[in-house]
Protein backbone atom coordinates (compact mmCIF):
# COMPACT_ATOMS: atom_id res chain seq x y z
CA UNK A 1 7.50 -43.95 50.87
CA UNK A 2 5.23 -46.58 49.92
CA UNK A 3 6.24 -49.69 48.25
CA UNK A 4 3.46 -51.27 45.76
CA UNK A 5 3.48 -53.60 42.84
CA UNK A 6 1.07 -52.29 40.29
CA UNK A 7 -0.17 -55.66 38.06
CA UNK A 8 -0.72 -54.28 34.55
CA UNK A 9 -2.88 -57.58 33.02
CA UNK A 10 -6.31 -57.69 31.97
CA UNK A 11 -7.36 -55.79 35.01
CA UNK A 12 -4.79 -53.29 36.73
CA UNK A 13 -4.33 -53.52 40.09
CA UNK A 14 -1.87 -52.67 43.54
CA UNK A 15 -0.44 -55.31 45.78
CA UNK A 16 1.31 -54.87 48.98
CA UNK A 17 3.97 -58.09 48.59
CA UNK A 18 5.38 -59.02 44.66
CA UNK A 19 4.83 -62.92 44.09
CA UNK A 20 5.32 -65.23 41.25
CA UNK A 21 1.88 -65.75 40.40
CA UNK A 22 1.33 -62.25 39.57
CA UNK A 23 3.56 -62.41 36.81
CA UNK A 24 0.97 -64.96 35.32
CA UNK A 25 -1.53 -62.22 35.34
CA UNK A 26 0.64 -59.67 33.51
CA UNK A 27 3.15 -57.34 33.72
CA UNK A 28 4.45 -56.56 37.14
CA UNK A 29 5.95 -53.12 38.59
CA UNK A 30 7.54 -51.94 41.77
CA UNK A 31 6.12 -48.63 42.50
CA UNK A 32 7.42 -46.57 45.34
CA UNK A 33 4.70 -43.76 45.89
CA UNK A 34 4.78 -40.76 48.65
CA UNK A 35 1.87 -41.26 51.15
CA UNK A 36 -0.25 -38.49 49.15
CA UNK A 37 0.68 -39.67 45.85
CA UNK A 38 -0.42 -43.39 46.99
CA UNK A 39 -3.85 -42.19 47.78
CA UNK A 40 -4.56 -40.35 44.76
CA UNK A 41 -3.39 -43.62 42.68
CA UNK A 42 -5.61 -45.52 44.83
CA UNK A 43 -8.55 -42.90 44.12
CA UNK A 44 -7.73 -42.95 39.95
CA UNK A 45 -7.76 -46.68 40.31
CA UNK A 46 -10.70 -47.09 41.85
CA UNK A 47 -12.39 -44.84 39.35
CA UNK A 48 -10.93 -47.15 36.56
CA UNK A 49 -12.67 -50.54 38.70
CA UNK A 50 -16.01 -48.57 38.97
CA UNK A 51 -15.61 -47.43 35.32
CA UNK A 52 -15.09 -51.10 34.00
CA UNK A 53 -17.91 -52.40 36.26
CA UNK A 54 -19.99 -50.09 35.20
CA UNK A 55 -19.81 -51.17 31.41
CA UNK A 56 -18.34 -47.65 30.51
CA UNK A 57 -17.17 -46.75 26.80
CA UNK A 58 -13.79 -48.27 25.94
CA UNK A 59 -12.57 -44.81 24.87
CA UNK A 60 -12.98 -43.72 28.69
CA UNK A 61 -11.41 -46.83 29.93
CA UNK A 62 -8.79 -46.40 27.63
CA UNK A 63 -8.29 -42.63 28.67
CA UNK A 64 -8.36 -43.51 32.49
CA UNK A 65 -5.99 -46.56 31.96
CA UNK A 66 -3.67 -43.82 30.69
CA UNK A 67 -3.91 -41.35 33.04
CA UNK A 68 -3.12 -43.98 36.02
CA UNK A 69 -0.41 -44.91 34.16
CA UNK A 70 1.33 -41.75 33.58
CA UNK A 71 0.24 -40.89 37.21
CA UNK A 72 2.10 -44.07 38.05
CA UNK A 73 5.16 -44.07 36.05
CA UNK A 74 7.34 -40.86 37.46
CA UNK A 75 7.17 -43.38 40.39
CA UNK A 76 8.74 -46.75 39.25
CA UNK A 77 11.92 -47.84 40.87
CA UNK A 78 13.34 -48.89 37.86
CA UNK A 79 14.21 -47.00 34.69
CA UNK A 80 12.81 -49.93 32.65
CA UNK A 81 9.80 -49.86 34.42
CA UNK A 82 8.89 -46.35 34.19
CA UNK A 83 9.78 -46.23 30.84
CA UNK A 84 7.68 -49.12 30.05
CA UNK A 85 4.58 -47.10 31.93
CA UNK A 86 5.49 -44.19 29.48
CA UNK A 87 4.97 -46.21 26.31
CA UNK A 88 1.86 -47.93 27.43
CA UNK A 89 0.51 -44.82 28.45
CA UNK A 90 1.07 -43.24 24.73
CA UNK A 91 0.25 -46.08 22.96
């Protein structure tokens, strides 16, 4: 198992360590991925990056935001954290 922090702000993003300056950023959650799952979060969030960089249409950022974060959630360590990736994710 992997242990990441996914930042959930104005731009999402993984981090290897959780500091307090993060928190400033947005919402912070401990994500504890298997080494295959990690990999294909890191893939779906680089698509996201390249998607937002690329001045893409909101309703595809919006739809790839969503699918990370469902991707994510099944993986939280906490029950308040996965359910908190569940109701972003359907908002």
């Amino acid at each position: 198992m992997i242990k990441k922090y996914l930042v959930c702000g104005k731009n999402i993003f993984l981090q290897g360590k959780n500091m307090e300056s993060y928190k400033d950023l947005g919402k912070v959650v401990e994500i504890n991925f298997p080494l295959e799952r990690y990999w294909e979060a890191e893939k779906l969030l680089k698509d996201l990056n390249f998607m937002v960089a690329s001045g893409e249409a909101a309703s595809e950022i919006v739809a790839a935001t969503k699918k990370l974060l469902l991707f994510c959630a099944p993986y939280g360590a906490m029950e308040k954290d996965r359910n908190w990736l569940y109701e972003k994710a359907n908002e």
